[in-house]
C-alpha atoms as a PDB file:
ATOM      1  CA  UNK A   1       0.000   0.000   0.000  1.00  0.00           C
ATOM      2  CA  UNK A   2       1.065   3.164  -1.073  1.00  0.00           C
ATOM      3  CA  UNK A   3       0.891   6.658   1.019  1.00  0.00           C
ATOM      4  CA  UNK A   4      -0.462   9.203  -0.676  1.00  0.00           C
ATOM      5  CA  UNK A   5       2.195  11.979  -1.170  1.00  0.00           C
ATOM      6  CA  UNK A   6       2.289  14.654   1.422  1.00  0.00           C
ATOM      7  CA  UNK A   7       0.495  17.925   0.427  1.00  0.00           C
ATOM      8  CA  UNK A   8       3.603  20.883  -0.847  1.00  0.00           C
ATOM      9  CA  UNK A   9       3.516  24.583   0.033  1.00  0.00           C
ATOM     10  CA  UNK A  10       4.864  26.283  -1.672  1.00  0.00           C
ATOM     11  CA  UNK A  11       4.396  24.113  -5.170  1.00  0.00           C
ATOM     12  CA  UNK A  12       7.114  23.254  -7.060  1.00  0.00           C
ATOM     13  CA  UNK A  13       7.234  25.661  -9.444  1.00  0.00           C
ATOM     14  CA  UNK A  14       6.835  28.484  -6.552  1.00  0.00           C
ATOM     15  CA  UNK A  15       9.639  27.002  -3.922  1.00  0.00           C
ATOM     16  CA  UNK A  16      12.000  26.896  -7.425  1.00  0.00           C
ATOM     17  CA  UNK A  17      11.420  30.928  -7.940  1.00  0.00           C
ATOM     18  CA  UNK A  18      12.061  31.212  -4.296  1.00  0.00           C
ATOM     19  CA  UNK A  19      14.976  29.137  -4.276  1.00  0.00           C
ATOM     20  CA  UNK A  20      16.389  31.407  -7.044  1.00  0.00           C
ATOM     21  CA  UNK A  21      15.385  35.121  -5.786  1.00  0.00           C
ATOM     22  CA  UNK A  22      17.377  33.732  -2.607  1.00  0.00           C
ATOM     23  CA  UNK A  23      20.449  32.345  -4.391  1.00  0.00           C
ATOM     24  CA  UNK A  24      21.138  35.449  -5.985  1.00  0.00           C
ATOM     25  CA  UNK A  25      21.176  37.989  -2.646  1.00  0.00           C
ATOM     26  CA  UNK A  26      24.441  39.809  -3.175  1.00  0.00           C
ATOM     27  CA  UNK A  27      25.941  38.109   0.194  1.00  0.00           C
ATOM     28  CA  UNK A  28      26.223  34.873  -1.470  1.00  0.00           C
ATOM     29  CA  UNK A  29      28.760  36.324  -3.842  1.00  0.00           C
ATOM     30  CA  UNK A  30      30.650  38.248  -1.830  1.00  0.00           C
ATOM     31  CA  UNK A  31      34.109  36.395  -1.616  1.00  0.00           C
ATOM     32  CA  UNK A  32      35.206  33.844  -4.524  1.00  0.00           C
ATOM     33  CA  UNK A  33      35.920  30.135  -3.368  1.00  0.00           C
ATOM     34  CA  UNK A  34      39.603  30.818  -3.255  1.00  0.00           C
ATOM     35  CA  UNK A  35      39.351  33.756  -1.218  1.00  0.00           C
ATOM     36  CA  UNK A  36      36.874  31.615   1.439  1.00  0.00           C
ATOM     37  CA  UNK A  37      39.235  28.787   1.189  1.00  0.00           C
ATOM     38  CA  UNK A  38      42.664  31.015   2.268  1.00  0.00           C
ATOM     39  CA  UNK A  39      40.300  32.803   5.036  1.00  0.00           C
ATOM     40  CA  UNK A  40      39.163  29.425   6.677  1.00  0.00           C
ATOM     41  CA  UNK A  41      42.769  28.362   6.776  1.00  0.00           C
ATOM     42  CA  UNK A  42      44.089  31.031   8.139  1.00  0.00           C
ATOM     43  CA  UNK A  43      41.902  31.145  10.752  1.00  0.00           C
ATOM     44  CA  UNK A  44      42.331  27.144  11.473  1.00  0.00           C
ATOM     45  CA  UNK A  45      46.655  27.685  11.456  1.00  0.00           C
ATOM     46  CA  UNK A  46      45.519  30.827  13.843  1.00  0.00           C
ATOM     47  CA  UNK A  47      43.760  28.952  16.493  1.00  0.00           C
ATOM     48  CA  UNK A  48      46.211  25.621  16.222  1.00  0.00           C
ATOM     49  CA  UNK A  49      48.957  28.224  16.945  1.00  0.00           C
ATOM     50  CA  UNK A  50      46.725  29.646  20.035  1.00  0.00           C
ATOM     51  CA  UNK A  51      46.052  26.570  21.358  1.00  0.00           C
ATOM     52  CA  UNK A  52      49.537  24.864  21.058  1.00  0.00           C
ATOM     53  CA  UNK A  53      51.046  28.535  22.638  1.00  0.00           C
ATOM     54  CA  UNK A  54      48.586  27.338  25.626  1.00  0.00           C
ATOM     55  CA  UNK A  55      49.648  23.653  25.641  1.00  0.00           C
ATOM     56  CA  UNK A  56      52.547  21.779  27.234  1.00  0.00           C
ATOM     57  CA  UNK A  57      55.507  21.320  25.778  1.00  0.00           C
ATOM     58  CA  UNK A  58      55.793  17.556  25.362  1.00  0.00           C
ATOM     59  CA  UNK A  59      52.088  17.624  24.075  1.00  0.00           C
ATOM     60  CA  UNK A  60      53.109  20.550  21.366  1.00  0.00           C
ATOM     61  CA  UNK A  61      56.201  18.222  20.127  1.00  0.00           C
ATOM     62  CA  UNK A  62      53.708  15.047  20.035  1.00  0.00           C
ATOM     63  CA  UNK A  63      50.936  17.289  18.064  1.00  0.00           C
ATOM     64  CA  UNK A  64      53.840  18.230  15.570  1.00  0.00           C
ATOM     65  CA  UNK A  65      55.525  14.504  15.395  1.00  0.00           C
ATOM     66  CA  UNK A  66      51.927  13.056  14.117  1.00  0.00           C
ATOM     67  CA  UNK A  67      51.255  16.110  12.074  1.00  0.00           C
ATOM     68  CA  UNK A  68      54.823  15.258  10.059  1.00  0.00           C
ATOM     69  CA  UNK A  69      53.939  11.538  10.292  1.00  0.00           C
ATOM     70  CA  UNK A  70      50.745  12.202   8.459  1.00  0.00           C
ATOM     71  CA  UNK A  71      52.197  15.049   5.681  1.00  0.00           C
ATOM     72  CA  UNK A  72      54.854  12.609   5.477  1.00  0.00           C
ATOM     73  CA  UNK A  73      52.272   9.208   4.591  1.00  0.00           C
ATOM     74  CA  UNK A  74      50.238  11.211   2.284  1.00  0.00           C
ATOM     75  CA  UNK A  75      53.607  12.356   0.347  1.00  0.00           C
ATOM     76  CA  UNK A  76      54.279   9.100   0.270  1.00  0.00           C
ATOM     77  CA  UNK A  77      51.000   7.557  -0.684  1.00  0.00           C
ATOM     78  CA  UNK A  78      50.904  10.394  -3.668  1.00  0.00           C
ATOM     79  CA  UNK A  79      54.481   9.660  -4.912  1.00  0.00           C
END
């Protein structure tokens, strides 16, 4: 037995011009990918260096040993 299929509102064609006045708001295209991409890793490098400025020494020197373990796999795996 089969459900009938839930009632939509908006309809389809109504939720698609929706969809599209919202997609083109001017704060969707602020920044290009690339520009997104550089400003999410700086801010990821920025808060590793925070936190490893607040951690102990022997746990900054482990953090860095995996880190180089894994960089040096992947190298490895690619070559």
């Amino acid at each position: 037995m089969r459900l009938p299929d839930p009632p939509l509102t908006p309809g389809g064609d109504e939720a698609h011009d929706l969809l599209r006045r919202e997609l083109v708001r001017p704060e969707y295209h602020e920044d290009n990918l690339v520009l997104r991409l550089v400003s999410w890793l700086s801010r990821v490098l920025e808060d590793g260096v925070t936190s490893a400025r607040e951690a102990p020494p022997l746990t900054t020197i482990a953090a860095m040993l995996v880190g180089l373990l894994l960089v040096g796999g992947v190298a490895w795996l690619v070559s």
